[in-house]
C-alpha atoms as a PDB file:
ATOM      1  CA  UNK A   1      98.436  72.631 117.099  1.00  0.00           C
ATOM      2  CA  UNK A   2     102.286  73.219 116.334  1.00  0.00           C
ATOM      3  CA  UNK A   3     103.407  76.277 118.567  1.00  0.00           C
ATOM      4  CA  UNK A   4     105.004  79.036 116.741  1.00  0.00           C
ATOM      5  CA  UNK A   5     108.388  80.490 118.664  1.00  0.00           C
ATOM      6  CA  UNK A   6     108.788  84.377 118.705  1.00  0.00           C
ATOM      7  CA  UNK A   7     111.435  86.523 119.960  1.00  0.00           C
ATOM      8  CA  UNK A   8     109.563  89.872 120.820  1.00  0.00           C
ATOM      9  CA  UNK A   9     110.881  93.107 119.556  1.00  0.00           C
ATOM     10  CA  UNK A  10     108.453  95.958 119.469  1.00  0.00           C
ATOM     11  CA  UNK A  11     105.319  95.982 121.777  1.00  0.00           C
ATOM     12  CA  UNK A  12     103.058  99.362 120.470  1.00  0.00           C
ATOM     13  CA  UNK A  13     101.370 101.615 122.973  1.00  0.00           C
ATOM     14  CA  UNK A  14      98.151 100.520 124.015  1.00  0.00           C
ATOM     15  CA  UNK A  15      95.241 101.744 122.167  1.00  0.00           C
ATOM     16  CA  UNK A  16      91.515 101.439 123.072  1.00  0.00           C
ATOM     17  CA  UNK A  17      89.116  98.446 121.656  1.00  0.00           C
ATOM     18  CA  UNK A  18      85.806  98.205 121.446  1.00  0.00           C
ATOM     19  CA  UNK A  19      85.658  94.728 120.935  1.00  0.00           C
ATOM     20  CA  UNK A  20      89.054  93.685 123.424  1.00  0.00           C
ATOM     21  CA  UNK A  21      88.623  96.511 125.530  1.00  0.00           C
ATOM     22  CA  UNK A  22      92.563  97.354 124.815  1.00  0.00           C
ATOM     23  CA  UNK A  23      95.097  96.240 122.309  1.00  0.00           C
ATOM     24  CA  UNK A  24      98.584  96.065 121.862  1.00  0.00           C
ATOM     25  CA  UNK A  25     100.169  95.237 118.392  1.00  0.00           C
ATOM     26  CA  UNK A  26     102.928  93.084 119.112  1.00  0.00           C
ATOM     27  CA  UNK A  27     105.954  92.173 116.515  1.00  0.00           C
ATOM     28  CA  UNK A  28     109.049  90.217 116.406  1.00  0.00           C
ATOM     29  CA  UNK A  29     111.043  87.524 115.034  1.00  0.00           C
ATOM     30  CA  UNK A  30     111.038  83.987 114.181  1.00  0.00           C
ATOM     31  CA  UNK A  31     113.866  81.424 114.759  1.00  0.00           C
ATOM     32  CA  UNK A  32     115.116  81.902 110.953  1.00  0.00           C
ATOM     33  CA  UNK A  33     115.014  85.937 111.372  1.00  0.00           C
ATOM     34  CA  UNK A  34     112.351  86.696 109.192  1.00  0.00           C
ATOM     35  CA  UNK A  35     109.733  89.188 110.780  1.00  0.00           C
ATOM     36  CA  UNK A  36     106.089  88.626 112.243  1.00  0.00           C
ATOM     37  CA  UNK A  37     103.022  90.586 113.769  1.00  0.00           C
ATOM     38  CA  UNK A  38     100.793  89.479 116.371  1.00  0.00           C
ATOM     39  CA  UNK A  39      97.768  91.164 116.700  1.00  0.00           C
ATOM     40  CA  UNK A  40      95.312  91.188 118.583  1.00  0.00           C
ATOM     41  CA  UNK A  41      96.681  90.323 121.730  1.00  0.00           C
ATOM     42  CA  UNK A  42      94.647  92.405 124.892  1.00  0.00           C
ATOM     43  CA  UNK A  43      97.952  92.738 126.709  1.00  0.00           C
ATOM     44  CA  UNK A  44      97.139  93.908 130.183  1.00  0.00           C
ATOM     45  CA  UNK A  45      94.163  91.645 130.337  1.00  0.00           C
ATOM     46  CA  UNK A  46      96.643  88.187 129.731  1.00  0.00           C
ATOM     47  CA  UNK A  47      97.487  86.400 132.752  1.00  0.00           C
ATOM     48  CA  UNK A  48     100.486  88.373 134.644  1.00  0.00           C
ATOM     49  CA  UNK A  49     102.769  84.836 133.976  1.00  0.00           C
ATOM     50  CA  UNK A  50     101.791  85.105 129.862  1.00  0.00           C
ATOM     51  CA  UNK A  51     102.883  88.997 129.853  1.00  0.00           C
ATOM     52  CA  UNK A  52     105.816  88.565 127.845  1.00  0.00           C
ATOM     53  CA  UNK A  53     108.774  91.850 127.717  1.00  0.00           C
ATOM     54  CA  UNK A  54     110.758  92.889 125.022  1.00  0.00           C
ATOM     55  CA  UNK A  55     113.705  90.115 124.247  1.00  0.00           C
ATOM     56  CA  UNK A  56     111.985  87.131 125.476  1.00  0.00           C
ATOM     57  CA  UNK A  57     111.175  83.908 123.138  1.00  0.00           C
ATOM     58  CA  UNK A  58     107.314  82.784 123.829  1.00  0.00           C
ATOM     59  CA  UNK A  59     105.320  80.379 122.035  1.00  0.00           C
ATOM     60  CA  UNK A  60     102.265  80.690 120.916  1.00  0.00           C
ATOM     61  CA  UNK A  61      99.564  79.165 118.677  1.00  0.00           C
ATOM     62  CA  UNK A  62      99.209  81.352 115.713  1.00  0.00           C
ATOM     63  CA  UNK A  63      97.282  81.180 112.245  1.00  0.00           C
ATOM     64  CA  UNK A  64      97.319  83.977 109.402  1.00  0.00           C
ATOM     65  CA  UNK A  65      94.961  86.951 110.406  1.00  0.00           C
ATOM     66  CA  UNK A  66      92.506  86.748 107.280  1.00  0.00           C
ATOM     67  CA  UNK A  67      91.217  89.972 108.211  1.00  0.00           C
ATOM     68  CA  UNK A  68      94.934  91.633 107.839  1.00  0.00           C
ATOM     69  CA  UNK A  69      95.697  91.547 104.471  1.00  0.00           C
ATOM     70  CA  UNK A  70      99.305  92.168 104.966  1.00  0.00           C
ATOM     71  CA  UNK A  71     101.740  89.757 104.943  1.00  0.00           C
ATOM     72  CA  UNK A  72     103.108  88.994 108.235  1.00  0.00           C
ATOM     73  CA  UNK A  73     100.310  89.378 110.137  1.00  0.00           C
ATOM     74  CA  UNK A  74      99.208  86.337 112.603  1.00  0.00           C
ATOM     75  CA  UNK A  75      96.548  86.425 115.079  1.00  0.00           C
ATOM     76  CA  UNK A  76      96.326  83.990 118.518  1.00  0.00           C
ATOM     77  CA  UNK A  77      94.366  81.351 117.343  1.00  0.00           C
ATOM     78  CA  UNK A  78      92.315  82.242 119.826  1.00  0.00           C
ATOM     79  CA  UNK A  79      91.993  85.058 122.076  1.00  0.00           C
ATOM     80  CA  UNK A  80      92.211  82.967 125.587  1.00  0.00           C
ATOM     81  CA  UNK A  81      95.339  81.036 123.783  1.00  0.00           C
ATOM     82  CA  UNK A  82      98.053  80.406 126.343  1.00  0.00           C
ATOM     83  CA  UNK A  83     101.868  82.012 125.883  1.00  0.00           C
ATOM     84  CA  UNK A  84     104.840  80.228 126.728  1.00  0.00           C
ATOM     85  CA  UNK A  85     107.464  82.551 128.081  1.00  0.00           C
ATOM     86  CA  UNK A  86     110.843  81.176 127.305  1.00  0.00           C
ATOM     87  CA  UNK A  87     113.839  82.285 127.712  1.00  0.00           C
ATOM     88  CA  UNK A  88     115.450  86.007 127.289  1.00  0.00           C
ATOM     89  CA  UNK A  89     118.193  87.815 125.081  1.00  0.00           C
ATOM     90  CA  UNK A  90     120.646  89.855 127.716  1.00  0.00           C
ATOM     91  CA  UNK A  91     122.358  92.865 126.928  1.00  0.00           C
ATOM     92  CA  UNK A  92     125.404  90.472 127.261  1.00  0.00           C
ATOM     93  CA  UNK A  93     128.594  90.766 124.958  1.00  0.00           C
ATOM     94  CA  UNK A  94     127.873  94.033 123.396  1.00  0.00           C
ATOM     95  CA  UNK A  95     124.160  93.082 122.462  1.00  0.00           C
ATOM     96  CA  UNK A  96     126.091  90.466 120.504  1.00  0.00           C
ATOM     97  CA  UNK A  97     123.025  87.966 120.439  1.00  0.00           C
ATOM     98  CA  UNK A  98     120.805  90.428 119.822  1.00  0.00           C
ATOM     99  CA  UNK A  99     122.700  92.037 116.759  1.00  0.00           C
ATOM    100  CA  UNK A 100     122.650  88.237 115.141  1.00  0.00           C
ATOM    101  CA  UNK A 101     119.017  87.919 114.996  1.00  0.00           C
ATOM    102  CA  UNK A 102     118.346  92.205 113.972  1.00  0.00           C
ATOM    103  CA  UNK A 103     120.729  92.864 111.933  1.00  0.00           C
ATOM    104  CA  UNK A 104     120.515  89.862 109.494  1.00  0.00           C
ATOM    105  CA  UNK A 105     118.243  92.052 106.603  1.00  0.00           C
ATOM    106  CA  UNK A 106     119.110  95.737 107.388  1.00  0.00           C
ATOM    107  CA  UNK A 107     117.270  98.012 104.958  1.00  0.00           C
ATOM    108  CA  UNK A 108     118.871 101.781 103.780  1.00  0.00           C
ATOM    109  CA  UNK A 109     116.752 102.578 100.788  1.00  0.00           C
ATOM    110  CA  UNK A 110     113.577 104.436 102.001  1.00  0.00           C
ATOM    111  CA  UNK A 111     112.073 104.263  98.310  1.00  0.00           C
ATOM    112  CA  UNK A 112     112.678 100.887  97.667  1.00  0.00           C
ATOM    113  CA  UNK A 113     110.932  99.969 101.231  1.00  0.00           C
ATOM    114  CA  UNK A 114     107.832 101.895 100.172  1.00  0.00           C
ATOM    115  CA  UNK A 115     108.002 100.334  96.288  1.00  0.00           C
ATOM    116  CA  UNK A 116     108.343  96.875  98.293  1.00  0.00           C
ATOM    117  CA  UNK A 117     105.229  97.925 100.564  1.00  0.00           C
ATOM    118  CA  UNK A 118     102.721  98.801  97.348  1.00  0.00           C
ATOM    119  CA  UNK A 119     103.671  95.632  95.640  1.00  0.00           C
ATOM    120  CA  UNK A 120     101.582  92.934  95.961  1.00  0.00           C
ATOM    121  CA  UNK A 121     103.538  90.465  95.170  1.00  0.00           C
ATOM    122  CA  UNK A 122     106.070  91.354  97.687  1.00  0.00           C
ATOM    123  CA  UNK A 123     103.999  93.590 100.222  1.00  0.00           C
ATOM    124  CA  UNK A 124     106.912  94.032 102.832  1.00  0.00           C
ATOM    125  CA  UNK A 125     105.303  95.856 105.966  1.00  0.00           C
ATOM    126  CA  UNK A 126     108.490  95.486 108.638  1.00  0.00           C
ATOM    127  CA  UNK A 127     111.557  96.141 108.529  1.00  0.00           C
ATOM    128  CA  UNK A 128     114.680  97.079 110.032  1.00  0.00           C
ATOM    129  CA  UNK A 129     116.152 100.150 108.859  1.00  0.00           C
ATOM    130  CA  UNK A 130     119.308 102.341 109.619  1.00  0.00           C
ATOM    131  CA  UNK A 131     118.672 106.142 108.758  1.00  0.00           C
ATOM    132  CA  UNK A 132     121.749 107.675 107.204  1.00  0.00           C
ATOM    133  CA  UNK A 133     121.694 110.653 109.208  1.00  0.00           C
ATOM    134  CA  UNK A 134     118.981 111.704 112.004  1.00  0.00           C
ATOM    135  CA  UNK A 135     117.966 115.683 111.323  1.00  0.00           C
ATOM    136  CA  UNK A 136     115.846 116.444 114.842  1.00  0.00           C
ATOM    137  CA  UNK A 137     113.790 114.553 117.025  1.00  0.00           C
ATOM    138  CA  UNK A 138     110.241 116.449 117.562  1.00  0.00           C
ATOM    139  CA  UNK A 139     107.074 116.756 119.247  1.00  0.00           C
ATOM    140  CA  UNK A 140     103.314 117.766 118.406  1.00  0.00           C
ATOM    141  CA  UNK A 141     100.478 118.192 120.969  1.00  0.00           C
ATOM    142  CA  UNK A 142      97.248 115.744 119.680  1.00  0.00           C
ATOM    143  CA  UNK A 143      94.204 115.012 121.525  1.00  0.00           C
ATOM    144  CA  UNK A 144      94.681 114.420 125.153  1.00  0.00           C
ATOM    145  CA  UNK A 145      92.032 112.119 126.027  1.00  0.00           C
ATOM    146  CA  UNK A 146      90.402 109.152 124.436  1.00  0.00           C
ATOM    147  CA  UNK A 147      87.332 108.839 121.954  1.00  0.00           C
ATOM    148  CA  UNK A 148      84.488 109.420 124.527  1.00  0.00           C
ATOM    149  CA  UNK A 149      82.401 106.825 122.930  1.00  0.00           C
ATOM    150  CA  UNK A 150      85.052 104.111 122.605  1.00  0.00           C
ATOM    151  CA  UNK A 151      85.831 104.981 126.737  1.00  0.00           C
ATOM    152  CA  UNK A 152      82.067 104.231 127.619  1.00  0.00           C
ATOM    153  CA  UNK A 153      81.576 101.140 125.398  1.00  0.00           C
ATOM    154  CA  UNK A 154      85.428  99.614 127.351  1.00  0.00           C
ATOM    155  CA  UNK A 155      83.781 100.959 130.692  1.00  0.00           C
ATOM    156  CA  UNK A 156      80.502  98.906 129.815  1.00  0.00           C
ATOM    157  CA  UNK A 157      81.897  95.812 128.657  1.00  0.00           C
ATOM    158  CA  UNK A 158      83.815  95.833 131.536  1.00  0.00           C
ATOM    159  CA  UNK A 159      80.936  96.492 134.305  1.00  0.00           C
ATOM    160  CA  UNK A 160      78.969  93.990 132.871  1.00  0.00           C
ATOM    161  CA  UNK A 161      82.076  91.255 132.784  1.00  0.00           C
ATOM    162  CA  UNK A 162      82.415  92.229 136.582  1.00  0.00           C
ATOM    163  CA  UNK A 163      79.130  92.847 138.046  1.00  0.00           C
ATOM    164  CA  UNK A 164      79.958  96.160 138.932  1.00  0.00           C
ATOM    165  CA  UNK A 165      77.797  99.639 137.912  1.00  0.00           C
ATOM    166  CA  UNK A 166      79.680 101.939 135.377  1.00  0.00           C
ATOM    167  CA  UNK A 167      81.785 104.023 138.444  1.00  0.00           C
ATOM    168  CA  UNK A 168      82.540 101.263 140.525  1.00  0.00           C
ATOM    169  CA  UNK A 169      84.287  99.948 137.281  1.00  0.00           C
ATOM    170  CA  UNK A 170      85.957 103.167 136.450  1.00  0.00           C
ATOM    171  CA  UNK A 171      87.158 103.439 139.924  1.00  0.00           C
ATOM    172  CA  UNK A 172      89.079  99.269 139.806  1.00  0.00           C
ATOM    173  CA  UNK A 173      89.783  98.793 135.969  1.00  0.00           C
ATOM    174  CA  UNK A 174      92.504 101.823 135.000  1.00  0.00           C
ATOM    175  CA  UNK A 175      92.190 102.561 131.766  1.00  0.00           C
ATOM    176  CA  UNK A 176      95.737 103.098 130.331  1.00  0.00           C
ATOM    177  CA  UNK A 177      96.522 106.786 130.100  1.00  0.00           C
ATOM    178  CA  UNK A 178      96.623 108.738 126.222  1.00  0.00           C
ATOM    179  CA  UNK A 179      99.560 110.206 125.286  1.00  0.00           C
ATOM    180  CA  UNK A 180      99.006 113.719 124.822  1.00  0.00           C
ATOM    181  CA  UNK A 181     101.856 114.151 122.563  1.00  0.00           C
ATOM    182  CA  UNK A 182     103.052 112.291 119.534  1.00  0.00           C
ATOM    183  CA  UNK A 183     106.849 112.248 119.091  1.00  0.00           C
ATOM    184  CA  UNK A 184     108.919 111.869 115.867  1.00  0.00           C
ATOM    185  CA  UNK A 185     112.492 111.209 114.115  1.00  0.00           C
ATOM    186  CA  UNK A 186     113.601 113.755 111.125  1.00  0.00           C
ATOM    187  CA  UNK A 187     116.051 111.907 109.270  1.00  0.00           C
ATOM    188  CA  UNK A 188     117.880 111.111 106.020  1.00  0.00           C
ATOM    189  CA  UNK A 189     118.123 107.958 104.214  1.00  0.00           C
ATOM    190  CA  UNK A 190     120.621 106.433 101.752  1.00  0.00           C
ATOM    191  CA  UNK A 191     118.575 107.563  98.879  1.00  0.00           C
ATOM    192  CA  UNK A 192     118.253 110.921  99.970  1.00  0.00           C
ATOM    193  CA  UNK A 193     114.974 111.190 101.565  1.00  0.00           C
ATOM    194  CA  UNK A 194     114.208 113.106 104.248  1.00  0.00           C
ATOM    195  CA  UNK A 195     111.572 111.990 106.504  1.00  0.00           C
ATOM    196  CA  UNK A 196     109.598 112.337 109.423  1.00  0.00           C
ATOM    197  CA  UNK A 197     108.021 109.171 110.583  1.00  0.00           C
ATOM    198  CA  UNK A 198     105.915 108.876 114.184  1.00  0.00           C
ATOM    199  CA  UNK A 199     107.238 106.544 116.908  1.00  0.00           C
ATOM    200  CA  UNK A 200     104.631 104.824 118.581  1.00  0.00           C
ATOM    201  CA  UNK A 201     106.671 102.181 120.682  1.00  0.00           C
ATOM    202  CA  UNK A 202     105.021 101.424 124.565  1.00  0.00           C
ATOM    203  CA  UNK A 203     109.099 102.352 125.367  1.00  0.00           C
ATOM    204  CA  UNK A 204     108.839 106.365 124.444  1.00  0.00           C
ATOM    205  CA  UNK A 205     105.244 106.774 126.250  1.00  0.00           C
ATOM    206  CA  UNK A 206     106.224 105.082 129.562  1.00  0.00           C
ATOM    207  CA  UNK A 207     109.425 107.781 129.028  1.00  0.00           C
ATOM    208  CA  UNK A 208     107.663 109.987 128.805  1.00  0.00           C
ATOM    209  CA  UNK A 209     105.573 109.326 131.876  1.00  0.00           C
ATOM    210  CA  UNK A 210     108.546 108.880 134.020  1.00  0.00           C
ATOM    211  CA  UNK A 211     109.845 112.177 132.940  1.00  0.00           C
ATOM    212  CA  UNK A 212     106.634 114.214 133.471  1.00  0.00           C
ATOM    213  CA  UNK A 213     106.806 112.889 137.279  1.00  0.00           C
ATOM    214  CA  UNK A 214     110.980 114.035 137.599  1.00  0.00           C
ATOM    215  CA  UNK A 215     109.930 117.063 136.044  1.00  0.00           C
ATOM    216  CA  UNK A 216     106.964 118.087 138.673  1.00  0.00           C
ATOM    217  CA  UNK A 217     103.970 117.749 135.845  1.00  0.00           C
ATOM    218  CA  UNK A 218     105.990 120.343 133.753  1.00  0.00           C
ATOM    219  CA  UNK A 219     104.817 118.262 130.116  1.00  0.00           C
ATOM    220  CA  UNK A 220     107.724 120.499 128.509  1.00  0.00           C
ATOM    221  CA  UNK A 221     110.394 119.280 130.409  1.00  0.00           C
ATOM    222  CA  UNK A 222     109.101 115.986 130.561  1.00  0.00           C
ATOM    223  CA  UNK A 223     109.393 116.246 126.471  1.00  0.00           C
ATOM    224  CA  UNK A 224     112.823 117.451 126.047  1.00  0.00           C
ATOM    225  CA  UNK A 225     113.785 115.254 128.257  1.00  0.00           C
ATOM    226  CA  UNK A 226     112.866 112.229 125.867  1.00  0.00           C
ATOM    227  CA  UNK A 227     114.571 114.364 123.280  1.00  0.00           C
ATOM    228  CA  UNK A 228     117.634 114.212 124.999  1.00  0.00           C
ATOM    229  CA  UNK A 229     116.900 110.512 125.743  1.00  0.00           C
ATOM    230  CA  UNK A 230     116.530 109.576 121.675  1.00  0.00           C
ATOM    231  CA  UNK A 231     118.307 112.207 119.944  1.00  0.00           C
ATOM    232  CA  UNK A 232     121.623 112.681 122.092  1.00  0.00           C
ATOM    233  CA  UNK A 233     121.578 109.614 123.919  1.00  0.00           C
ATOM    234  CA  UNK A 234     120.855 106.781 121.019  1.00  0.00           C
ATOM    235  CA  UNK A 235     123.161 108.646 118.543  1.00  0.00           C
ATOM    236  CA  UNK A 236     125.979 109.423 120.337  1.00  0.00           C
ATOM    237  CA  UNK A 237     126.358 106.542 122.544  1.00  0.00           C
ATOM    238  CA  UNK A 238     124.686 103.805 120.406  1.00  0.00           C
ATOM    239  CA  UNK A 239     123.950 102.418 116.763  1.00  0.00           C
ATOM    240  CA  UNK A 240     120.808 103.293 116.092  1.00  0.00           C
ATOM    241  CA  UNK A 241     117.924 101.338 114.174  1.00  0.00           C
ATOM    242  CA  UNK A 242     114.461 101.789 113.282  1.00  0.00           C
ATOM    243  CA  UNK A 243     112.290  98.848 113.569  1.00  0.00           C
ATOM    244  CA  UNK A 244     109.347 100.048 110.751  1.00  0.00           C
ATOM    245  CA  UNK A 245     105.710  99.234 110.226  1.00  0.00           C
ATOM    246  CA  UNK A 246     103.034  99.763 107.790  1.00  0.00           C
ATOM    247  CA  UNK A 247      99.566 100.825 109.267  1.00  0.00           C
ATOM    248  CA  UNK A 248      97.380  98.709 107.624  1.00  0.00           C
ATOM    249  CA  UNK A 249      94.803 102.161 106.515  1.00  0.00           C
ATOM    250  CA  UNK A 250      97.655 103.291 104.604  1.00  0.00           C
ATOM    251  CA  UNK A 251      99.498 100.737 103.474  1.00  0.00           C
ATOM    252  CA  UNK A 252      98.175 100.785 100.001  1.00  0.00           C
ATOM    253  CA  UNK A 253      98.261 104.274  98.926  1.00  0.00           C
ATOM    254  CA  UNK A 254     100.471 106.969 101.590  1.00  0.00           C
ATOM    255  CA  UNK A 255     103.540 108.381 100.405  1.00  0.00           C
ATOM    256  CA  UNK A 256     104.961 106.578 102.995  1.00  0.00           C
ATOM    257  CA  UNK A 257     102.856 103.734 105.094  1.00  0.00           C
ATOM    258  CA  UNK A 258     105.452 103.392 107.962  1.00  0.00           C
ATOM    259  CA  UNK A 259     106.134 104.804 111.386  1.00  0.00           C
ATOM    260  CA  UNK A 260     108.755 103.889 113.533  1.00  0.00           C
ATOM    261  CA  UNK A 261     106.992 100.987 115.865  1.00  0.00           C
ATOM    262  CA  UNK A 262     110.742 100.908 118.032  1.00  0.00           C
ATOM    263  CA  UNK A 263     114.350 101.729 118.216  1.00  0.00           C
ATOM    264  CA  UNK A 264     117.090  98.891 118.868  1.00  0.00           C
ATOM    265  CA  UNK A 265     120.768 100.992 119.876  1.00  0.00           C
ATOM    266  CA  UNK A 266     123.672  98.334 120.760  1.00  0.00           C
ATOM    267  CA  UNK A 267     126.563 100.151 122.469  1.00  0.00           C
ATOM    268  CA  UNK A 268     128.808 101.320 119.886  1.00  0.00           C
ATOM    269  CA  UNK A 269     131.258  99.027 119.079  1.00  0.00           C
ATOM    270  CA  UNK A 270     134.770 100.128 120.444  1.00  0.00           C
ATOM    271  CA  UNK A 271     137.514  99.224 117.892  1.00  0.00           C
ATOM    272  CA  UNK A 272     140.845  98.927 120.113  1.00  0.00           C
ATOM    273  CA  UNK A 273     143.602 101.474 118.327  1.00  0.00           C
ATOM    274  CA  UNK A 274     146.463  99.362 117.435  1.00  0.00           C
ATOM    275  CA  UNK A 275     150.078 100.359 116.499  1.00  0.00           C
ATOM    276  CA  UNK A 276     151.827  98.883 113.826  1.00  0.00           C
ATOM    277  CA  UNK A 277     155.560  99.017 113.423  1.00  0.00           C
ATOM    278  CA  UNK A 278     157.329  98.092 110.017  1.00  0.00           C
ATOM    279  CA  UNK A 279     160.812  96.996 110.632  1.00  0.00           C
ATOM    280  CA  UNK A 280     163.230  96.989 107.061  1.00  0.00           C
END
């Protein structure tokens, strides 16, 4: 079958699967900029020369997920389907490649992104978005470990996949740690919202990882250090964007069906100061 070329922009945190074991929902964009979302795709379970990064083109086979009513959403055509890693966008030029394909269909209008969402006849579930103005970047505690009974059915599967007892398995297959925090942007929009929307990008939990080891297991710290990182950092230094997503349980009927599913901050474009003399 025809191979359908991606160029990967937002890779979620892992979450646990009964059936896959563990999932990541995957999203990016096709050759002609419009958006798409790959799911499922057991990430840390694909062959390590099929696990693609952020800014890389890969090919895959894809049909419509039938069991995803929303619009862009593809699934592998089948779960064992290989993945062509092509090439990657650098950071080259000011992110100038990078802007060309992102910032084609910028959206400002919060309420007109939702209205889009709950119509189905248009049914829009990503986007890119630029917040007018960002309020605060915060943090909430929320359950630190993962659904008991999900954990033993992955630590099952996987025993009997491997021919080892239950805590033999445990002890080789590493189930991917639960973030015990969930972090959020306060912002304003063009049409004078004000919203908080969850980020759940795979970027802001391996942060936040990295910053709980520089800060000696301190977990306060370790979270005002990914403040800094996303409130001071990507506003001051950079142009910031929200790449959005509707869940799929909410997309019908929340207030507002998206979180933030990851940032993209170019460098700030320098404009050289010029002086201009006028000579009668």
């Amino acid at each position: 079958m025809a191979l359908t070329k991606v160029l990967i922009s937002v890779k979620t945190y892992p979450t646990l699967s009964e059936k896959y074991d563990e999932l990541v929902c995957t999203a990016g964009f096709l050759e002609d900029g419009s958006w798409i979302r790959i799911y499922p795709i057991p990430f840390r379970k694909l062959k390590f020369d099929s696990r693609y990064h952020k800014w890389q083109w890969i090919e895959i086979d894809l049909i419509k997920n039938t069991k995803d009513f929303r619009k862009e959403s593809y699934r592998p055509f089948s779960i064992d389907s290989e993945i062509n890693i092509l090439d990657s966008i650098s950071r080259k030029g000011n992110w100038a490649e990078r802007r060309n394909i992102v910032l084609k269909n910028v959206r400002y209008n919060m309420q007109e992104l939702i209205d889009e969402a709950q119509n189905p006849d248009i049914g829009t579930s990503l986007a890119v978005f630029k917040p007018k103005k960002i309020v605060n970047f915060i943090w909430k505690s929320c359950q630190r470990e993962w659904d008991s009974k999900k954990l033993a059915t992955v630590y099952a599967h996987q025993s009997q996949m491997t021919l080892f007892d239950v805590n033999e398995t445990k002890r080789i297959f590493k189930i991917v740690r639960k973030l015990p925090y969930e972090f959020s942007y306060v912002f304003e929009t063009e049409d004078g919202k004000k919203c908080t929307l969850m980020i759940e990008d795979w970027e802001i939990g391996e942060l936040y990882w990295r910053c709980l080891r520089t800060s000696n297991g301190n977990e306060i710290e370790a979270c005002k250090k990914v403040k800094e990182k996303y409130l001071e950092t990507f506003t001051s230094k950079n142009d910031l964007y929200f790449f959005l997503g509707t869940t799929k349980k909410f997309h019908n009927w929340s207030t507002n069906p998206f979180i933030i599913i990851g940032a993209f901050y170019p460098p700030l474009e320098k404009v050289d100061a010029q002086l201009h003399f006028d000579f009668d």
